[in-house]
Protein backbone atom coordinates (compact mmCIF):
# COMPACT_ATOMS: atom_id res chain seq x y z
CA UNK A 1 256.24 199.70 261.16
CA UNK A 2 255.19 200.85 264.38
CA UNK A 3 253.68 198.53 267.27
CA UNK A 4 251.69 199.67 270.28
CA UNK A 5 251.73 197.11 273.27
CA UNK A 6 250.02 197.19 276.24
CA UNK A 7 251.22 194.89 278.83
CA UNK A 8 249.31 194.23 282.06
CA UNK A 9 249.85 191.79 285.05
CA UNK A 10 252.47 192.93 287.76
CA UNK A 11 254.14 195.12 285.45
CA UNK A 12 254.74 198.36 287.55
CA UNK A 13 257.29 198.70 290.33
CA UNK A 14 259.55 195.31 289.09
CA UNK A 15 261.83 197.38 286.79
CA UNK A 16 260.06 196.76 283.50
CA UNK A 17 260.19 199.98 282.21
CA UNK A 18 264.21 199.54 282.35
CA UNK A 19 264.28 196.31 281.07
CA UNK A 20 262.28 197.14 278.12
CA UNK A 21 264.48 200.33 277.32
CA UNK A 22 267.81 197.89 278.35
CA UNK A 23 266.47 195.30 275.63
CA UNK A 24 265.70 198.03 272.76
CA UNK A 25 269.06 199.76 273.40
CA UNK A 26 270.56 195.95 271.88
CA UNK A 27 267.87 196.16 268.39
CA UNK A 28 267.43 198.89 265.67
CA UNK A 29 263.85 199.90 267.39
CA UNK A 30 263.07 203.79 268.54
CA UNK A 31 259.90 204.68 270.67
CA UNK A 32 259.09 204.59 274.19
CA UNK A 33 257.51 202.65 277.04
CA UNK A 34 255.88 204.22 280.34
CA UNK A 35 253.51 203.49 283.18
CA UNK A 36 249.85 203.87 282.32
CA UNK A 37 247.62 205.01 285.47
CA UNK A 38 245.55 202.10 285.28
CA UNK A 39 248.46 199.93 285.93
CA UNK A 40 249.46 198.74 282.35
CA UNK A 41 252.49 199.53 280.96
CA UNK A 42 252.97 200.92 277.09
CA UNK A 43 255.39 199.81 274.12
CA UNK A 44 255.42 202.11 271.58
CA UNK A 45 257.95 200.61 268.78
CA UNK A 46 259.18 201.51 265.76
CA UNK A 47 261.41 199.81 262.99
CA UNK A 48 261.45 196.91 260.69
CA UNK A 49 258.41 193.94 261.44
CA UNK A 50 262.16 191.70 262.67
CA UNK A 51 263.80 194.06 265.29
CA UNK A 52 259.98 195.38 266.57
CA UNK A 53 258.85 191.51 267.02
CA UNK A 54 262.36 190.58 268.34
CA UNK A 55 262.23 193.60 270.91
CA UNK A 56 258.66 192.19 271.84
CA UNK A 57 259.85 188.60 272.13
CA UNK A 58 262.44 189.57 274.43
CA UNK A 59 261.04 191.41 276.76
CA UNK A 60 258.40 188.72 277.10
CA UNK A 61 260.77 186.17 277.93
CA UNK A 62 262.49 189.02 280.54
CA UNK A 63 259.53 189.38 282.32
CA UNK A 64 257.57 186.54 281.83
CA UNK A 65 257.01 186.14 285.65
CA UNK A 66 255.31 189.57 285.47
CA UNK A 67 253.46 189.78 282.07
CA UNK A 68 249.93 188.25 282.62
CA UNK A 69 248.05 189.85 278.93
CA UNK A 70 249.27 191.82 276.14
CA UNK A 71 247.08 193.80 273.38
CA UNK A 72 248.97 194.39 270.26
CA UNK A 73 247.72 197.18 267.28
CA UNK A 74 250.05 197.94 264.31
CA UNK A 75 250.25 201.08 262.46
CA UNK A 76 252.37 202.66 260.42
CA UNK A 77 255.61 204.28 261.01
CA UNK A 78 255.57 208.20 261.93
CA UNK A 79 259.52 208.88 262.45
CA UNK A 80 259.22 210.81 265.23
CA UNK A 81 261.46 209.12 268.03
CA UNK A 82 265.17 209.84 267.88
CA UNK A 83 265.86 206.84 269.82
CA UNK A 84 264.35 204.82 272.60
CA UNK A 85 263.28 207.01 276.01
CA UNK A 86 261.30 205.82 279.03
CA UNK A 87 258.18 208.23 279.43
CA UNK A 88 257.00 209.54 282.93
């Protein structure tokens, strides 16, 4: 499965980027996650419904302080990502 999040609140400039990619180097998850110009950052995350909701969960709890919305959207899996990168 693959999950697109978009997270918005205080998200840019407190290290979330590197705390997301931190967290998914510890589940089976590949993708990405990078700064959006409007100030959002994006989750892109594939691998089984467990480690993608688990990677989700986790970073939510990480930067809770920071994290004000979220919109989720589900697709399916593409293969594409070797492994997890952060995106400029």
């Amino acid at each position: 499965m693959r999950t697109t999040v978009l997270f918005s609140g205080t998200v840019q400039g407190v290290g979330f980027r590197y705390t997301a990619a931190r967290l998914a180097g510890c589940r089976r998850v590949t993708g990405y996650v990078r700064n959006l110009p409007d100030g959002r950052v994006e989750l892109v995350a594939e691998g089984s419904s467990e480690e993608v909701q688990g990677l989700i969960a986790d970073i939510e709890q990480a930067m809770s302080g920071f994290i004000r919305e979220r919109q989720i959207r589900q697709s399916p899996a593409t293969g594409e990502f070797q492994g997890f990168t952060i995106r400029r």
